[in-house]
C-alpha atoms as a PDB file:
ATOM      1  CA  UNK A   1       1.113  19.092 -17.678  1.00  0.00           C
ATOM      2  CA  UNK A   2       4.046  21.238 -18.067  1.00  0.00           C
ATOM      3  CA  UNK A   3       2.346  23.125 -20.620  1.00  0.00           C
ATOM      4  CA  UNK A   4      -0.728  23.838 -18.970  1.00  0.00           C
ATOM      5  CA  UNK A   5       1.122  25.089 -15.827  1.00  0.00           C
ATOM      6  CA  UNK A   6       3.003  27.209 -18.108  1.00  0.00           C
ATOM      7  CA  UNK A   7      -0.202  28.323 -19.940  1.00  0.00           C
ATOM      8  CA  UNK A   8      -1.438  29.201 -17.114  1.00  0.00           C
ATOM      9  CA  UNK A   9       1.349  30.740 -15.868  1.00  0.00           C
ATOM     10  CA  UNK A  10       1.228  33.474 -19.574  1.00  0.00           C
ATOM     11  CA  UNK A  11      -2.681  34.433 -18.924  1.00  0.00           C
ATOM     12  CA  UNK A  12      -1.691  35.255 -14.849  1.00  0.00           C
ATOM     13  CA  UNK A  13      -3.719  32.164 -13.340  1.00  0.00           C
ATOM     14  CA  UNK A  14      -2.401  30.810 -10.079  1.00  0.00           C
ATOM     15  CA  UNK A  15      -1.242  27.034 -10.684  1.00  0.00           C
ATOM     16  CA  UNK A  16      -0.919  24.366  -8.091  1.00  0.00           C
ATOM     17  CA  UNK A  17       0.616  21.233  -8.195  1.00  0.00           C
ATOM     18  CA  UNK A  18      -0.371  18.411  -5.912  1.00  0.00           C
ATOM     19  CA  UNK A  19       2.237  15.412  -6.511  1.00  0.00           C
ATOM     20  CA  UNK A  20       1.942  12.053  -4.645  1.00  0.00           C
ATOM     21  CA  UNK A  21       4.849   9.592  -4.527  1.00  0.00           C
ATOM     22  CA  UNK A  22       3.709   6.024  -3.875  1.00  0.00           C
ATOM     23  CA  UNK A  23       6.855   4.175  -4.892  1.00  0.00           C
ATOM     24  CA  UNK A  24       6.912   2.650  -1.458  1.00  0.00           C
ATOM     25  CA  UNK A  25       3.034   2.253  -0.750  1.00  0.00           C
ATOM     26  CA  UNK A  26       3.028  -1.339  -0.830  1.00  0.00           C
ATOM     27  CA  UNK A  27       5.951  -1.416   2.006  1.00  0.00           C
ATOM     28  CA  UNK A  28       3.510   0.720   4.256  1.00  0.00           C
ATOM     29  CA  UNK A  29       0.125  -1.738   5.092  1.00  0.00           C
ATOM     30  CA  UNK A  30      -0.117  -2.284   8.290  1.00  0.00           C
ATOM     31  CA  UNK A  31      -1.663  -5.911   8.558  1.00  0.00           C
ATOM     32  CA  UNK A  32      -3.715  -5.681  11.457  1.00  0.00           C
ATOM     33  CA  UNK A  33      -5.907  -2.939   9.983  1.00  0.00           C
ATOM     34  CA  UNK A  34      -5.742  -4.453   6.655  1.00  0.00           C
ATOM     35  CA  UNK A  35      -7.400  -7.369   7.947  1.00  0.00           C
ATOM     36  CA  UNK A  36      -9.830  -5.409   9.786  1.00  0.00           C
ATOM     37  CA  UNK A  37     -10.723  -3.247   6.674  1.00  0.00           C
ATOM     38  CA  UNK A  38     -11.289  -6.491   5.167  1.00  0.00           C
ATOM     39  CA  UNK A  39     -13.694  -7.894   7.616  1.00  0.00           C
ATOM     40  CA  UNK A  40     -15.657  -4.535   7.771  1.00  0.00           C
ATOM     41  CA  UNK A  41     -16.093  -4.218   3.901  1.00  0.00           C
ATOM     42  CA  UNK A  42     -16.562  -7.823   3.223  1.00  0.00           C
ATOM     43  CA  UNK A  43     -17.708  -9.509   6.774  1.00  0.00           C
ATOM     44  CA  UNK A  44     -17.502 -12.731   8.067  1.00  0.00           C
ATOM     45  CA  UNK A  45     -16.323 -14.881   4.814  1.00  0.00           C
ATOM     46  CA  UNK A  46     -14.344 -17.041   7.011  1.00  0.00           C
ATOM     47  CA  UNK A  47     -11.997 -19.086   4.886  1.00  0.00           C
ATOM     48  CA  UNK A  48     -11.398 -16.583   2.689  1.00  0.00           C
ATOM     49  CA  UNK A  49     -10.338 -13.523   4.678  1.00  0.00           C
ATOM     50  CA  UNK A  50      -8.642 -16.173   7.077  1.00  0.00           C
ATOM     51  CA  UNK A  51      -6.888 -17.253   3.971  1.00  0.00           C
ATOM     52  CA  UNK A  52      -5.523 -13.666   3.041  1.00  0.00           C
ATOM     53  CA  UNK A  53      -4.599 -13.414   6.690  1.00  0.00           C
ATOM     54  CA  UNK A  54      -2.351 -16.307   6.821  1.00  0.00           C
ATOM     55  CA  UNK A  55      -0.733 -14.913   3.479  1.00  0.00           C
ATOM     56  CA  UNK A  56       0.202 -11.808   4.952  1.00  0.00           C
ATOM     57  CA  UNK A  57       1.432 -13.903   8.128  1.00  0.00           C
ATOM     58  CA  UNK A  58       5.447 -14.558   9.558  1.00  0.00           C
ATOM     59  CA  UNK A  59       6.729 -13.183   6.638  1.00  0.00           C
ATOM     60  CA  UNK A  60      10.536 -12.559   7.081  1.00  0.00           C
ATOM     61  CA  UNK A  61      12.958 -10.512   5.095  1.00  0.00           C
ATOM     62  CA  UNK A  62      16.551 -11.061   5.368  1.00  0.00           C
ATOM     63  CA  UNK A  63      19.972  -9.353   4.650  1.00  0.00           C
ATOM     64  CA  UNK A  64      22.786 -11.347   2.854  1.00  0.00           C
ATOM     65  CA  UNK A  65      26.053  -9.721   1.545  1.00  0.00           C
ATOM     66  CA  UNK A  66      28.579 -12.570   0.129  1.00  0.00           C
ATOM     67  CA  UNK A  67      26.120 -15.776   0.289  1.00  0.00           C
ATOM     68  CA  UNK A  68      26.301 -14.599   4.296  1.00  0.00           C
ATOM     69  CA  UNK A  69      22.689 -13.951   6.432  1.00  0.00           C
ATOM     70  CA  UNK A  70      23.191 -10.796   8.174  1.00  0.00           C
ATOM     71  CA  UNK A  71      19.748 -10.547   9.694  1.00  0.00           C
ATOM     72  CA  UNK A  72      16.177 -11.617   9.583  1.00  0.00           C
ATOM     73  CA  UNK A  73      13.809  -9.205  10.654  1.00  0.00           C
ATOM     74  CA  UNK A  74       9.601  -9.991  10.921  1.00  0.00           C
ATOM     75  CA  UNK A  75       7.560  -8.132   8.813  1.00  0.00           C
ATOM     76  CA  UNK A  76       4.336  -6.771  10.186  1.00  0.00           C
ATOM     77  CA  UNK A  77       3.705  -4.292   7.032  1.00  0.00           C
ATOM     78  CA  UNK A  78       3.680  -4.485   3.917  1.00  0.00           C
ATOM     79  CA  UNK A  79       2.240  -6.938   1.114  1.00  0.00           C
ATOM     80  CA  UNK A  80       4.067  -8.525  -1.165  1.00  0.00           C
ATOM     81  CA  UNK A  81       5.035  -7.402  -4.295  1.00  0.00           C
ATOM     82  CA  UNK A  82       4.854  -9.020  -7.608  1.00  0.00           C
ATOM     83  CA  UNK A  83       2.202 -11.218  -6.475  1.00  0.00           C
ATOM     84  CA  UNK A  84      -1.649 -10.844  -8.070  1.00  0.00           C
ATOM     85  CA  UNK A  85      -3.358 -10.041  -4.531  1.00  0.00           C
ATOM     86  CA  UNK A  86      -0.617  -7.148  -3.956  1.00  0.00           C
ATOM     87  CA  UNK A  87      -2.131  -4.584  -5.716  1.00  0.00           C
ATOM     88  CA  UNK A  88      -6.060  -5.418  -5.087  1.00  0.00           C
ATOM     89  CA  UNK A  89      -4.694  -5.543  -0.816  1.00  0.00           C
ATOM     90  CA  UNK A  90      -3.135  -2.042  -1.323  1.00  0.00           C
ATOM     91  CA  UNK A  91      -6.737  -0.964  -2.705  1.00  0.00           C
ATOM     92  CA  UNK A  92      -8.822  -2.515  -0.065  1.00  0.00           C
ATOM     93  CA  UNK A  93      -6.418  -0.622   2.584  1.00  0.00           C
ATOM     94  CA  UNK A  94      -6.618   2.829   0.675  1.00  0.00           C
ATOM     95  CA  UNK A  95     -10.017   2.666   0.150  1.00  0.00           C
ATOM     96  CA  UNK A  96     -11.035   4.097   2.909  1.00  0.00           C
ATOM     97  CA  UNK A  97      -8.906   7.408   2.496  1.00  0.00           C
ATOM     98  CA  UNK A  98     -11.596   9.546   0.492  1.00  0.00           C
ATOM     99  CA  UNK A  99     -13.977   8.812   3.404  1.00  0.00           C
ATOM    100  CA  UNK A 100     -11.200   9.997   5.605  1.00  0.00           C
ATOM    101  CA  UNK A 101     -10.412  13.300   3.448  1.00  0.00           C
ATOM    102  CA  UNK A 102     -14.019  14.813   3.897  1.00  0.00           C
END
């Protein structure tokens, strides 16, 4: 990339750079319209949407400094990480955002 830009750069093009950080995507799903976006694309699948629901349901995250709880707070975005349907929930919620763009 660098090289192109710089390429570029020798023969007098103009050279833009659109950069996207996602490092905290996954913290950002709101579950309410992820569960939504899920009955709109999909429809009524009962158990299984229900089922996705109640994954992304009271989950907690906590504070602890010295093997002391600080605070628990609710979650209400976010999915969780490191699990398999993490990735393919952050998809289903972005999904939409071409759509959106024109």
């Amino acid at each position: 990339m660098i090289t192109d830009v710089l390429r570029a750069a020798d023969r007098g093009e103009v050279t833009l750079l659109c950069m996207l950080d996602l490092s905290c995507a996954f913290d950002t799903v709101d579950h309410g319209i992820l569960v939504d976006r899920l009955w709109c694309a999909f429809g009524d699948q009962g158990v299984a949407i229900s089922w996705i629901e109640s994954f992304l349901q009271d989950r907690t995250q906590s504070v602890h400094i010295a093997n002391q709880q600080l605070s628990t707070m609710k979650l209400v975005c976010g999915v969780p990480q490191g699990s398999v349907l993490g990735p393919i929930l952050f998809l289903v919620y972005c999904a939409d955002v071409m759509a959106i763009a024109h």
